[in-house]
Structures are given as C-alpha cells and as structure tokens.
Protein backbone atom coordinates (compact mmCIF):
# COMPACT_ATOMS: atom_id res chain seq x y z
CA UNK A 1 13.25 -19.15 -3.03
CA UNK A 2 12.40 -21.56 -5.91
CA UNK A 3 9.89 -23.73 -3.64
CA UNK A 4 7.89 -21.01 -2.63
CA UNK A 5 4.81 -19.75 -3.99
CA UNK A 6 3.32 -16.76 -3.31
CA UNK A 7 0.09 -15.59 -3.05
CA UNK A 8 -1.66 -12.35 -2.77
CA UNK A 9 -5.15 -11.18 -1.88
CA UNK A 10 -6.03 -8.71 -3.99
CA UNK A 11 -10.00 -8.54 -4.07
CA UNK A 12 -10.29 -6.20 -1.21
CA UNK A 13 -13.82 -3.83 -1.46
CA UNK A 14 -12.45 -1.35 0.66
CA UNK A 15 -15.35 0.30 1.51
CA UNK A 16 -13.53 2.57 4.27
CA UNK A 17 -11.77 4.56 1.29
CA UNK A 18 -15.09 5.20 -0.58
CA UNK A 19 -14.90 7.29 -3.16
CA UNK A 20 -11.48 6.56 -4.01
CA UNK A 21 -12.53 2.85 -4.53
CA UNK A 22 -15.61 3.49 -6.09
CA UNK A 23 -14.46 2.35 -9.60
CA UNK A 24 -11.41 0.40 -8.08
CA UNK A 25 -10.23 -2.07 -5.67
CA UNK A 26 -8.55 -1.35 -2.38
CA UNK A 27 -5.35 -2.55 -4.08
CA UNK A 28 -5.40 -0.74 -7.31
CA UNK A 29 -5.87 2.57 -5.43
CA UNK A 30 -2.99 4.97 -6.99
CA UNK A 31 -0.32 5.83 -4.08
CA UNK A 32 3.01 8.18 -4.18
CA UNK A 33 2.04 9.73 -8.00
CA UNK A 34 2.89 7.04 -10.07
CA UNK A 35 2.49 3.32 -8.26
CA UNK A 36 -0.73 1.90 -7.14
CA UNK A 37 -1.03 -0.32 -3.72
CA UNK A 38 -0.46 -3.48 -4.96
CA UNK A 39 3.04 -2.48 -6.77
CA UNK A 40 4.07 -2.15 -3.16
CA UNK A 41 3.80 -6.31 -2.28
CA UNK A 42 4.83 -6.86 -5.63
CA UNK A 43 8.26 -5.28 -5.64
CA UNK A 44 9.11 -6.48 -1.87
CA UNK A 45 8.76 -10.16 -4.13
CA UNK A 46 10.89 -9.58 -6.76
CA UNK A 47 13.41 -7.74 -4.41
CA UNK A 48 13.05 -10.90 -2.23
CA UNK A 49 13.31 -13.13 -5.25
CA UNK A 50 10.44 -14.61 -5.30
CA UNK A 51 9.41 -15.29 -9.06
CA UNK A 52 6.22 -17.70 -8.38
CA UNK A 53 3.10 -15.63 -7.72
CA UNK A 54 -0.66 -15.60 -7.85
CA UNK A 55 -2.72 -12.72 -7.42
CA UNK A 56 -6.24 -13.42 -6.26
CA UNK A 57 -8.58 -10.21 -7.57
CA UNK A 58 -12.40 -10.45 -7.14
CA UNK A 59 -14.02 -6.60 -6.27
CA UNK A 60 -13.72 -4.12 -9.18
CA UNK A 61 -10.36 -5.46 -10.11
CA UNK A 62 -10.11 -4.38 -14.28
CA UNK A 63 -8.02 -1.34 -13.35
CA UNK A 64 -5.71 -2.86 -11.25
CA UNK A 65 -5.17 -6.17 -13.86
CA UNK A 66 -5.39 -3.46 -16.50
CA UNK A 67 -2.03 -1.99 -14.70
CA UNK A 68 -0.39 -5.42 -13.76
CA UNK A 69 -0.87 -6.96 -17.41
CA UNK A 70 0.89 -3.55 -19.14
CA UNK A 71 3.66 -2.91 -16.45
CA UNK A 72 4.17 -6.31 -14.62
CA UNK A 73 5.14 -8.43 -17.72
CA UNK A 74 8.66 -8.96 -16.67
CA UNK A 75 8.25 -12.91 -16.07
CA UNK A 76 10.32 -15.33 -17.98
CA UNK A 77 8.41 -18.88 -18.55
CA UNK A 78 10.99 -20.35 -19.85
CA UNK A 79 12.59 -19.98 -16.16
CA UNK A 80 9.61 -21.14 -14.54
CA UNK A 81 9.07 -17.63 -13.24
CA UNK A 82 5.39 -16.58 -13.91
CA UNK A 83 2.77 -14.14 -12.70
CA UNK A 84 -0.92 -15.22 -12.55
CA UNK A 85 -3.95 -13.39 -12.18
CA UNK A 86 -6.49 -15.91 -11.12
CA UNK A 87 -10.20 -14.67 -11.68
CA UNK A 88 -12.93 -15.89 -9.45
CA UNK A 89 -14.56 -18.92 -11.08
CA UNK A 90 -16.99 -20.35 -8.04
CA UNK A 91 -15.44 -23.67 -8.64
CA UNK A 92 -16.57 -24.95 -5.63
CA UNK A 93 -20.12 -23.40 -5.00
CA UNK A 94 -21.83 -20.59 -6.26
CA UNK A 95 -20.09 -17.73 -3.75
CA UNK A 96 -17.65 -15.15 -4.46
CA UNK A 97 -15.15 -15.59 -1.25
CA UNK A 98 -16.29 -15.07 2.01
CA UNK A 99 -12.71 -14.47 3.11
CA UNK A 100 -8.86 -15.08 2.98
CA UNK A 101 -8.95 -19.05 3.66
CA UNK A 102 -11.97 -19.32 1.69
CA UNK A 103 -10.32 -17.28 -1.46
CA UNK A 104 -7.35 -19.90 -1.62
CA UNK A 105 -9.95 -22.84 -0.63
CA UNK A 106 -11.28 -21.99 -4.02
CA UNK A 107 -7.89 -21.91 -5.67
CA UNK A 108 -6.18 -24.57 -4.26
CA UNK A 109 -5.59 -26.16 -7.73
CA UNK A 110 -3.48 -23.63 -8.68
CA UNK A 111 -0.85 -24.66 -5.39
CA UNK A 112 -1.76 -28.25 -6.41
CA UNK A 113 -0.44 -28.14 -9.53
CA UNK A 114 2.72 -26.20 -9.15
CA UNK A 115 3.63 -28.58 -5.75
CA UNK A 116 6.04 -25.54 -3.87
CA UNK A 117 7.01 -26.36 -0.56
CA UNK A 118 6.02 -23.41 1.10
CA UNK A 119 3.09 -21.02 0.46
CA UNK A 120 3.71 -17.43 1.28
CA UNK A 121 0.27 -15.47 1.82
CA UNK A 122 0.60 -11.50 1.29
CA UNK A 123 -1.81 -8.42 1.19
CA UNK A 124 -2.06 -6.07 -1.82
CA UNK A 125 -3.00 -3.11 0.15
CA UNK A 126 -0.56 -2.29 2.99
CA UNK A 127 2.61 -0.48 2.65
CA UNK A 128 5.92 -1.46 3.78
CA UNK A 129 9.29 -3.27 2.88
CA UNK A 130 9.47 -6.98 4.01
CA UNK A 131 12.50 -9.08 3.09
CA UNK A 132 10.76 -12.48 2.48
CA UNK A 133 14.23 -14.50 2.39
CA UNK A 134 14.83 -13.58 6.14
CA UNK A 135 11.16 -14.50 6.71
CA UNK A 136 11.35 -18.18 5.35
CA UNK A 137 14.85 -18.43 6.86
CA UNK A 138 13.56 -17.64 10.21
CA UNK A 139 10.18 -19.93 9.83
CA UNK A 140 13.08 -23.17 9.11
CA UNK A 141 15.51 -21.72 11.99
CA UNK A 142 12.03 -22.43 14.26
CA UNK A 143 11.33 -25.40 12.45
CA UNK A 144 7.44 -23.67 12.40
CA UNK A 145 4.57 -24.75 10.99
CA UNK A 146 3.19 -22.15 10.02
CA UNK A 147 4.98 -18.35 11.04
CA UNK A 148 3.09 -15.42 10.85
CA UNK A 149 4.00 -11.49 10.62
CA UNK A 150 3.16 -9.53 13.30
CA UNK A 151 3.99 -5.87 14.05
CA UNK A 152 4.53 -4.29 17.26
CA UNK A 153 2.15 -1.71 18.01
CA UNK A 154 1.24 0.49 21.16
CA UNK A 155 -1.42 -1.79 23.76
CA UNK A 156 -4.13 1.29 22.92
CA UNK A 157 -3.96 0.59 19.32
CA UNK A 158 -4.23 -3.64 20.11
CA UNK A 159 -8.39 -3.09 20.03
CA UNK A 160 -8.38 -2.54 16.30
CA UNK A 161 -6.08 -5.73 15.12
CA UNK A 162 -5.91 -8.98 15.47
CA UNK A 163 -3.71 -9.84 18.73
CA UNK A 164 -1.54 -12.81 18.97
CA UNK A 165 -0.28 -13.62 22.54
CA UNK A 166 3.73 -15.35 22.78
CA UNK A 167 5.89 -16.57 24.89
CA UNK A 168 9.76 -16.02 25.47
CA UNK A 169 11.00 -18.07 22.38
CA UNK A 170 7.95 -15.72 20.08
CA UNK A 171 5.37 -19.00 19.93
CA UNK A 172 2.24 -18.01 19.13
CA UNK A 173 0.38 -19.40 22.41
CA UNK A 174 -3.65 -17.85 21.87
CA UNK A 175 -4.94 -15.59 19.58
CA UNK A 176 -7.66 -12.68 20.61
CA UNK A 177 -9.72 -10.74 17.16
CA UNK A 178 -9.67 -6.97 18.60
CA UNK A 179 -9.01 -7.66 22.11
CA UNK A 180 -10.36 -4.70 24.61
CA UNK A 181 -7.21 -5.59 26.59
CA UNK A 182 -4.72 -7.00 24.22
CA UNK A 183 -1.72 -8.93 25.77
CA UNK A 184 2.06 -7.59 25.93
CA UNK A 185 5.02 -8.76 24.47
CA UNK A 186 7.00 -10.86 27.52
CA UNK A 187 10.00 -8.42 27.20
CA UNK A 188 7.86 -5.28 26.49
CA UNK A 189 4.56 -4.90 28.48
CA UNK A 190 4.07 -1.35 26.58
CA UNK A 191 3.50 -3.03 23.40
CA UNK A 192 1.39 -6.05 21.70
CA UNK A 193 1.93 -8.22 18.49
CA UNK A 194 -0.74 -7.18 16.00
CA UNK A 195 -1.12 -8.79 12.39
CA UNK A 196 0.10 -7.60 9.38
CA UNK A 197 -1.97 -10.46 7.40
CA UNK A 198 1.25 -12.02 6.05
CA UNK A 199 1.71 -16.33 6.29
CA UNK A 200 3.76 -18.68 5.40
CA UNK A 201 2.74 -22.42 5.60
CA UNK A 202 4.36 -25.53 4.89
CA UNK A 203 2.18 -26.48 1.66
CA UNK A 204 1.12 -30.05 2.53
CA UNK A 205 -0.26 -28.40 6.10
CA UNK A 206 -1.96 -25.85 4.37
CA UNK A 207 -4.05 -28.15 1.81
CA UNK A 208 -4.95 -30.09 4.38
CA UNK A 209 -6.90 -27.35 7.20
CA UNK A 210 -8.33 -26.03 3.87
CA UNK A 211 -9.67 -29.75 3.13
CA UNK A 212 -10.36 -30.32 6.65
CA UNK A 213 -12.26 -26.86 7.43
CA UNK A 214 -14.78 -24.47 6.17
CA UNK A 215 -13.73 -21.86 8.04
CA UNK A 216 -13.04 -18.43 5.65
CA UNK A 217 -10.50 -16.53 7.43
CA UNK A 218 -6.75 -17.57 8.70
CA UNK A 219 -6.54 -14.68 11.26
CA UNK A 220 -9.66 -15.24 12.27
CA UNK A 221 -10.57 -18.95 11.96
CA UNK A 222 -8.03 -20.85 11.00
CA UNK A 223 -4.52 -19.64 13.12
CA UNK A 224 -6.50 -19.46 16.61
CA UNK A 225 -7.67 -23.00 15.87
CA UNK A 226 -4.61 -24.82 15.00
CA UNK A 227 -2.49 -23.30 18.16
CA UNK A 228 -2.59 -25.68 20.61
CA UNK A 229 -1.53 -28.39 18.11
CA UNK A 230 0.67 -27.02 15.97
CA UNK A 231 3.84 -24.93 16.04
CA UNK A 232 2.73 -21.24 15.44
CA UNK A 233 5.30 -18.91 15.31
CA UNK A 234 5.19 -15.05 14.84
CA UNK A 235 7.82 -12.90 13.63
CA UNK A 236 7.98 -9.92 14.95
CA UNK A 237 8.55 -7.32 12.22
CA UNK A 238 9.75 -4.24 13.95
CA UNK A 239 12.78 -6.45 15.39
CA UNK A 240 13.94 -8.61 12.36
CA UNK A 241 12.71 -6.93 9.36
CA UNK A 242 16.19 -6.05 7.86
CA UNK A 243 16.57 -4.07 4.64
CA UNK A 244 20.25 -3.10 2.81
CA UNK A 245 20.06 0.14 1.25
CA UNK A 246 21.62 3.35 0.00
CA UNK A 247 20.20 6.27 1.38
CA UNK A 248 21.55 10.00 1.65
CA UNK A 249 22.44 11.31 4.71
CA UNK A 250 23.62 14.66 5.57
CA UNK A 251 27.14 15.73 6.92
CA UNK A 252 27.68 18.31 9.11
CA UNK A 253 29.41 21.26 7.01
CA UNK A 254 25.45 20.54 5.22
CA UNK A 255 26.48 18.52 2.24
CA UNK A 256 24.35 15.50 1.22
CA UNK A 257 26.07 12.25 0.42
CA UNK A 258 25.11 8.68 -0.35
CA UNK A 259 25.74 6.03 2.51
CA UNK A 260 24.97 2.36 2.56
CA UNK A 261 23.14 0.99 5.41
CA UNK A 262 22.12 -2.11 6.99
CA UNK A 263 18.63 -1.20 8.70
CA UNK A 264 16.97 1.81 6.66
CA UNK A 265 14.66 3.98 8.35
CA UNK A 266 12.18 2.34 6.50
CA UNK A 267 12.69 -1.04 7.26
CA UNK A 268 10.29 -0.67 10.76
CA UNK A 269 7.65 1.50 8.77
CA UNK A 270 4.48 -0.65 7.76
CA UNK A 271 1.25 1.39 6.80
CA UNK A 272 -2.32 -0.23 6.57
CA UNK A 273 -4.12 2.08 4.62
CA UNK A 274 -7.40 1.22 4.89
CA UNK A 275 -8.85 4.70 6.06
CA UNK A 276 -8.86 7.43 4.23
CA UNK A 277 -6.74 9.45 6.86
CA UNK A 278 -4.24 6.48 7.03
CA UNK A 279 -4.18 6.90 3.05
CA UNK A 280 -3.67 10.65 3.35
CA UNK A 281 -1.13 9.73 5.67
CA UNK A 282 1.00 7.32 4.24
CA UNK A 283 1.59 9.47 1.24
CA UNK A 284 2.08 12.80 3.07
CA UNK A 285 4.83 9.64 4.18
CA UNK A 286 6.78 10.34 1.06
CA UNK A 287 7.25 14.05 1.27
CA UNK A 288 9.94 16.40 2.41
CA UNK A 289 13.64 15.59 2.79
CA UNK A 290 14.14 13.12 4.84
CA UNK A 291 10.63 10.51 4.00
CA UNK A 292 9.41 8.06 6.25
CA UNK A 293 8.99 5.81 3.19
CA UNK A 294 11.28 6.57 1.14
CA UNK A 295 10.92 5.71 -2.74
CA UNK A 296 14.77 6.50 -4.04
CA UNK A 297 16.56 3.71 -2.41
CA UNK A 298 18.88 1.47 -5.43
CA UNK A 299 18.72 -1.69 -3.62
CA UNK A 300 15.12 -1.76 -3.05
CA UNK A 301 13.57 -0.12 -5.39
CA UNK A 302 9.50 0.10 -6.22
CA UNK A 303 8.77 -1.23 -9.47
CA UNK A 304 5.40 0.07 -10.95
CA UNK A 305 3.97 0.62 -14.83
CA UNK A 306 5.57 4.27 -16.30
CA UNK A 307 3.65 5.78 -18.41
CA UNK A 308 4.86 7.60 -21.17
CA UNK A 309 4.53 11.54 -20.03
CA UNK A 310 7.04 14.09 -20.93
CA UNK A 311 9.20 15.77 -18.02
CA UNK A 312 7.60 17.91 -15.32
CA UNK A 313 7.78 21.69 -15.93
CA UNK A 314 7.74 24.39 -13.98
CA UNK A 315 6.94 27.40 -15.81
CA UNK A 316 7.02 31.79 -14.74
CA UNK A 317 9.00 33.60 -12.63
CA UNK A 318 7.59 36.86 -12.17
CA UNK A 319 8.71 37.87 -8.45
CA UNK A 320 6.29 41.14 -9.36
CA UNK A 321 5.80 42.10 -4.84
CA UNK A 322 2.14 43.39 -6.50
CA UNK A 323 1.50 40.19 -7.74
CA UNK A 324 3.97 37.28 -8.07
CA UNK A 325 3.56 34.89 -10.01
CA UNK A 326 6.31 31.65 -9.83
CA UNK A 327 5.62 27.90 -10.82
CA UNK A 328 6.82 25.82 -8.00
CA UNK A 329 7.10 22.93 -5.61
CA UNK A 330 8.81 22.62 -2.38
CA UNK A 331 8.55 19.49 -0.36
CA UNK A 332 6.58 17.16 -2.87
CA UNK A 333 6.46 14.62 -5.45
CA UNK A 334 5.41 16.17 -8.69
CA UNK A 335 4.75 12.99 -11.13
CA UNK A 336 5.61 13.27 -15.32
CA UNK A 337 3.43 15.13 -17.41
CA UNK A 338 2.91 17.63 -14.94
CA UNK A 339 2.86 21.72 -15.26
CA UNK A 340 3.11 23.64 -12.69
CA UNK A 341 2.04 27.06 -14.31
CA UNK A 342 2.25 30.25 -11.95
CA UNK A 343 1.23 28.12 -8.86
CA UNK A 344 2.63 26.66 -5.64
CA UNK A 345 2.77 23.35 -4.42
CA UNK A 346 3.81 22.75 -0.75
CA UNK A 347 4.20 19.20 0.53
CA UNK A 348 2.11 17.30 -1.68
CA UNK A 349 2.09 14.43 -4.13
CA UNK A 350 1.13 14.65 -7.55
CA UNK A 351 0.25 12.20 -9.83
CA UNK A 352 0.53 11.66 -14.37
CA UNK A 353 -0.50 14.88 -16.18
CA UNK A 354 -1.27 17.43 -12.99
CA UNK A 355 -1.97 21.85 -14.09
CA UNK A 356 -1.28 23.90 -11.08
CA UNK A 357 -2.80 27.17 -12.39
CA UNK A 358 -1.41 30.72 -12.06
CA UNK A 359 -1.40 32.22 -8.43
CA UNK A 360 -2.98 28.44 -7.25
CA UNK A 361 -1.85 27.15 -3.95
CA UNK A 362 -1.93 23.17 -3.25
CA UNK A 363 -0.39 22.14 0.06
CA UNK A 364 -0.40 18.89 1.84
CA UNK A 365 -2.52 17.07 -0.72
CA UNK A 366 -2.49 14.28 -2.98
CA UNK A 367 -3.86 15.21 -6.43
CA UNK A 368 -4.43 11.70 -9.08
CA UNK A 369 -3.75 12.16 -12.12
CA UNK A 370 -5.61 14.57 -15.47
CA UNK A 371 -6.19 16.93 -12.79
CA UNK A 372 -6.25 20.38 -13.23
CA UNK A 373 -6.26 23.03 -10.51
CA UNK A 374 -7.73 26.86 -11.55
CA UNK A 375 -6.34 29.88 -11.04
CA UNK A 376 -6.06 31.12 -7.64
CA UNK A 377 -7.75 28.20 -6.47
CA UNK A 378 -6.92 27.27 -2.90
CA UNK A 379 -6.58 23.24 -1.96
CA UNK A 380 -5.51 22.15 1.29
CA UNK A 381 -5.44 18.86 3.07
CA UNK A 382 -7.32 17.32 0.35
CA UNK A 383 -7.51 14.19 -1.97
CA UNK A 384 -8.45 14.54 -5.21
CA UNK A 385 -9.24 11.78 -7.50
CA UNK A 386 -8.42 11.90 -11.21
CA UNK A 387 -10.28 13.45 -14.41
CA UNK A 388 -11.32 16.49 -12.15
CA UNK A 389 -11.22 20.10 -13.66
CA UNK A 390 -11.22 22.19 -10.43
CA UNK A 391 -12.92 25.66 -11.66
CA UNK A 392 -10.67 28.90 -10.70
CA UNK A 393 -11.46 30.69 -7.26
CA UNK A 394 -12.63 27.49 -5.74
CA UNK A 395 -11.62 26.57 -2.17
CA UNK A 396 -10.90 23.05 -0.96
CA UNK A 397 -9.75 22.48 2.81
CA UNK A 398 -10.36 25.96 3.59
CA UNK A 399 -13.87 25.77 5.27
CA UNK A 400 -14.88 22.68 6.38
CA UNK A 401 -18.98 23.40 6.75
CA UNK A 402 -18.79 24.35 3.38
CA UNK A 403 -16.86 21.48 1.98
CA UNK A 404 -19.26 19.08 4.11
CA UNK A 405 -22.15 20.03 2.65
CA UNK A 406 -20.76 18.11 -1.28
CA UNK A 407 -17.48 15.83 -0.31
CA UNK A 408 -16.41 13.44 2.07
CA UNK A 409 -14.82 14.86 4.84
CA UNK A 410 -12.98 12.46 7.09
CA UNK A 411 -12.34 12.92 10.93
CA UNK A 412 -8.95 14.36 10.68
CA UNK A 413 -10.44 16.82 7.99
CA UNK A 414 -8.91 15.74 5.05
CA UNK A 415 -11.32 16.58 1.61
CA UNK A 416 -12.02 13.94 -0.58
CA UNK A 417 -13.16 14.73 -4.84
CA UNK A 418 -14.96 12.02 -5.90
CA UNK A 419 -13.96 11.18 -9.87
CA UNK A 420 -14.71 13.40 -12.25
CA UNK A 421 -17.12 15.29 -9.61
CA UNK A 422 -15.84 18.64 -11.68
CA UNK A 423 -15.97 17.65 -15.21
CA UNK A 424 -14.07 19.23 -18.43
CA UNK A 425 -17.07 22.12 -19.89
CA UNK A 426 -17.89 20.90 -23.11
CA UNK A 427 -17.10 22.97 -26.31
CA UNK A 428 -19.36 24.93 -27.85
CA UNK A 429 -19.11 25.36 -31.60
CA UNK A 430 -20.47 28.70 -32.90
C-alpha cells in the first residue's frame, strides 16, 4: 500500500449534533469513553497499512488537531510514512470549501507532490471497520477507474443517501442524490446500494476532473457525471468487507473462550452518526456482552490518545435493605479516572474522570468526561457533554416536558447537556 495516499475529510460542521459540536467538529466529537470519531478512520489505515495520509480540517477543528498532534505521532519520516494536517489556506480563491471535490481541488498540491498512484478518499465521522487492502485489490481485480463504497441498506432507508444503481458485474450504471424510489440491487430487490463517502481513484484521473471541473462534491457532482464514460465500480461493503479477528465466544457448559474468526460480527456494522440519536446509538453499540462494535478485538484494534488517569474505582458496599448503598456498573464502559461512589451505572459509557454519586442511578447514557453526577440524581437516556457538575436530586430522562423546556431533546427522547450548562459553584472564602 506504498502508492496510495489517503485522504480524509475532516472539516465537517455537523450541525445535526448541535450542542455536542458546538466547540468541536463533527469528527473530533468524543465516542466509546476514550476515542473521538476520527480515531475510528484512522486506525482502519494503519490496520490496513496505509502510512501516507492527509487530513483535511476546516470547522472548529483545534480540539480534534489538538488530539491527533499528542496521540497520533506514531509516523516515521525516515520511512516515508507521515501524517499531515493540512489547514485551509484559500489558495485558489477566497472560499473556505464548498464541498468534498472542492476541499481536495484546493489541496491538490499536496497529491502533486507526493505522485501516489492511487488516492483513497475517507470520512472522519462514520464508524465502522474497512479493510482498505481488499478494497484496492478489488478496484485492480475490476481494472476500475474509480470504485466507490457502498453499503447495502433497506429500499425505505434509500431516500436519505445517495443511491447508486448497478448491474450484474456491480458497475456503477446512474447515480440518483436521495431518490424517492431508490433502485435494487439485481440479485436483491429488498435492498439498494447507498454511499458510505469512501473513493478510490487512479491519481492521474483524479487531477484531471478536478482541473477539468468546478463542481464541489464527488457524490454529488462529480461520480454521476463521469458514469457513462468511465468505469465506475462500487463495492458493496456488507458482502466483501472481511475482517480477521479474535473475539470471545461462549461454550455451552457457559465458559467464555477466545476464538479466531474470519468475518467478525463487526465487519458488516457501519454507523453514520450524524444525528444525535444515531450518536446515542452507536455508542449504546459498545455496551453489554456481546457489542455490535466491539472495541477488544487484538487484530484490529482502535488506536486513540490515552490520557494519563489512574484506574477506575468502584467504591461502598453497604447492601443496608433500608438503604443500600453499592458503587457499580453492569453492562458499560466506565473510562480511567473514573469513581463510581455509592451509585449505579446500567448500560452506559463513560468517559476520562466520571463521579457517580452515592445512591445515583445512570442508565443507558453516555456521560464525556470531568463529569460529575450528584447524589441520588437520576439520568436516563441522556448525553452529557463534559465539564458538567450535575447538582444532587436532579432528574435527567425522567420527564420529558420538563427536560424540554432547557435541553435538546431529540425525537427518540434522548437528553442532551450542553458544555458546562451546570458549572463547578465557586468557593467562597470566609
């Protein structure tokens, strides 16, 4: 994978996740307690060895190059490895990008000068585990010009991607934005190719429509155009997508062992989380015993920046039947630096530095980090940005007029705290 360059789009807004991106890009939006979104792309690279990459930032990006610069310096010049984060610089107008074909249009120097042979174009936002080797392989096997991941999705979801029609041999033959009838696969007329926003193009192609065309999108713009001419392929994720892993499996006298396998569960999971519900979602994902995404695999890890917090503890056990009062977590992902003091955590993900209270219940929430939850506070379905101080007695999840009436409440109900919306009292000296 020497000759391949990758690039990733990383200056997402993501409005559709306000408040959580408020202060932050879509990408750098913490996810599973101690990675943030764009960890996710980055790891399926280096797991894919792919050692060349450029991450394009533009919307509220510090945080997120804050967290790549301290955790992601693991690239060896000398090697010819490197990873770049290329600011926006207007160097050919005086606009920020007006899209994806528009944000490498401005940065086609970069490709220019390191001459790959193929460009890979990723997200930084979605989740999922993509082998990129099998992807290139199967773009040369075609002998494609440009091959594009798609995911198979149910026809009443087609309306909200980007829809590419194919024939028998997977040749991309039209292209429909949010179709209100969206086109079947040939072999499976319950289900449509939708666009996971993942290309690879022969470099010397690519240059050239970016030359050729002011258009600002590829899903849009760019791939529709170039069908009729040019050899389009998809590659349909669900099918191919292959991932080697150790995972634990269960026997049946109830013992848990370790067992290597081909196609993890995981390999056919692929999350767009650009709703705050999808967000929610996707880490509720990680929970219990048996996760849809699972984090633990040895073969495929998730690399991310670890800070330096001391073990979780979990701290009373006082079974009094009058009133009991036992630190724990069942079901969840409870992050370093955490203290869970008297309360109970129930299928939830906690991030750095979390205080579950005394007699405190949290369940089915995701709680960022310097958090701290009061005693005999109640939180429930809820996400919870960092540096809050949630006062004791409160309730959050419980009753959704109430909540309405001060946070975000998405459709599904799920409560979102806005940073710092309950701040740390200040001392008073006396």
């Amino acid at each position: 994978m020497k000759d391949v360059l990758t690039v990733i789009m990383a200056g997402g807004r993501g409005q559709r996740l306000m408040p959580l991106t408020q202060d932050r890009s879509k990408p750098a939006v913490p996810f599973g307690g101690i990675y943030r979104l764009i960890d996710i792309p980055l790891s399926n690279c280096i797991n894919s060895q792919l050692y060349k990459i450029l991450i394009f930032p533009q919307y509220m990006s510090q945080s997120m190059v804050d967290h790549i610069e301290e955790g992601w310096n693991i690239f060896s010049g000398d090697l010819g490895h490197y990873l770049r984060i290329a600011a926006p610089q207007q160097r050919l107008g005086a606009e920020w990008y007006r899209g994806t074909a528009d944000c490498v249009r401005q940065n086609m120097y970069l490709i220019e000068r390191d001459k790959p042979r193929y460009v890979l174009i990723l997200s930084g936002d979605h989740v999922y585990k993509m082998d990129y080797t099998a992807f290139r392989q199967y773009h040369e096997q075609k002998g494609a010009d440009v091959t594009v991941g798609l995911l198979e999705v149910d026809r009443s979801q087609g309306s909200e991607f980007g829809i590419a029609e194919v024939d028998n041999e997977f040749r991309i033959r039209a292209w429909a934005e949010k179709p209100k009838d969206p086109k079947p696969i040939p072999d499976d007329p319950e289900h449509c190719l939708a666009s996971m926003g993942i290309y690879l193009f022969r470099t010397d192609l690519l240059l050239d429509l970016l030359r050729k065309t002011e258009d600002d999108d590829f899903g849009g713009d760019i791939i529709p155009k170039i069908i009729p001419d040019l050899k389009i392929f998809a590659y349909p994720y669900r099918r191919l997508n292959r991932i080697r892993d150790y995972i634990h499996v269960m026997d049946p006298d109830g013992s848990r062992r370790l067992q290597l396998v081909e196609n993890t569960r995981d390999s056919q999971y692929w999350r767009d989380v650009g709703t705050l519900d999808a967000y929610w979602n996707a880490n509720m994902d990680l929970t219990g015993i048996d996760p849809f995404f699972n984090l633990y695999g040895s073969l495929w890890p998730i690399r991310t920046l670890q800070r330096q917090y001391p073990p979780a503890k979990f701290v009373f056990n006082q079974p009094d039947p009058t009133n009991p009062r036992t630190g724990t977590a069942v079901d969840s992902m409870v992050s370093h630096g955490c203290i869970i003091s008297g309360g109970t955590v129930r299928s939830s993900v906690l991030s750095y530095n979390v205080t579950v209270r005394s007699w405190a219940q949290v369940d089915e929430s995701v709680i960022m980090d310097n958090v701290e939850i009061g005693r005999h506070c109640r939180i429930k379905k809820a996400i919870i940005d960092k540096h809050n101080i949630i006062p004791p007695n409160t309730e959050i999840g419980i009753n959704p007029l109430v909540d309405r009436e001060r946070f975000t409440v998405t459709a599904r109900g799920i409560v979102v705290v806005p940073k710092g919306y309950f701040p740390r009292e200040p001392r008073v000296r006396v």
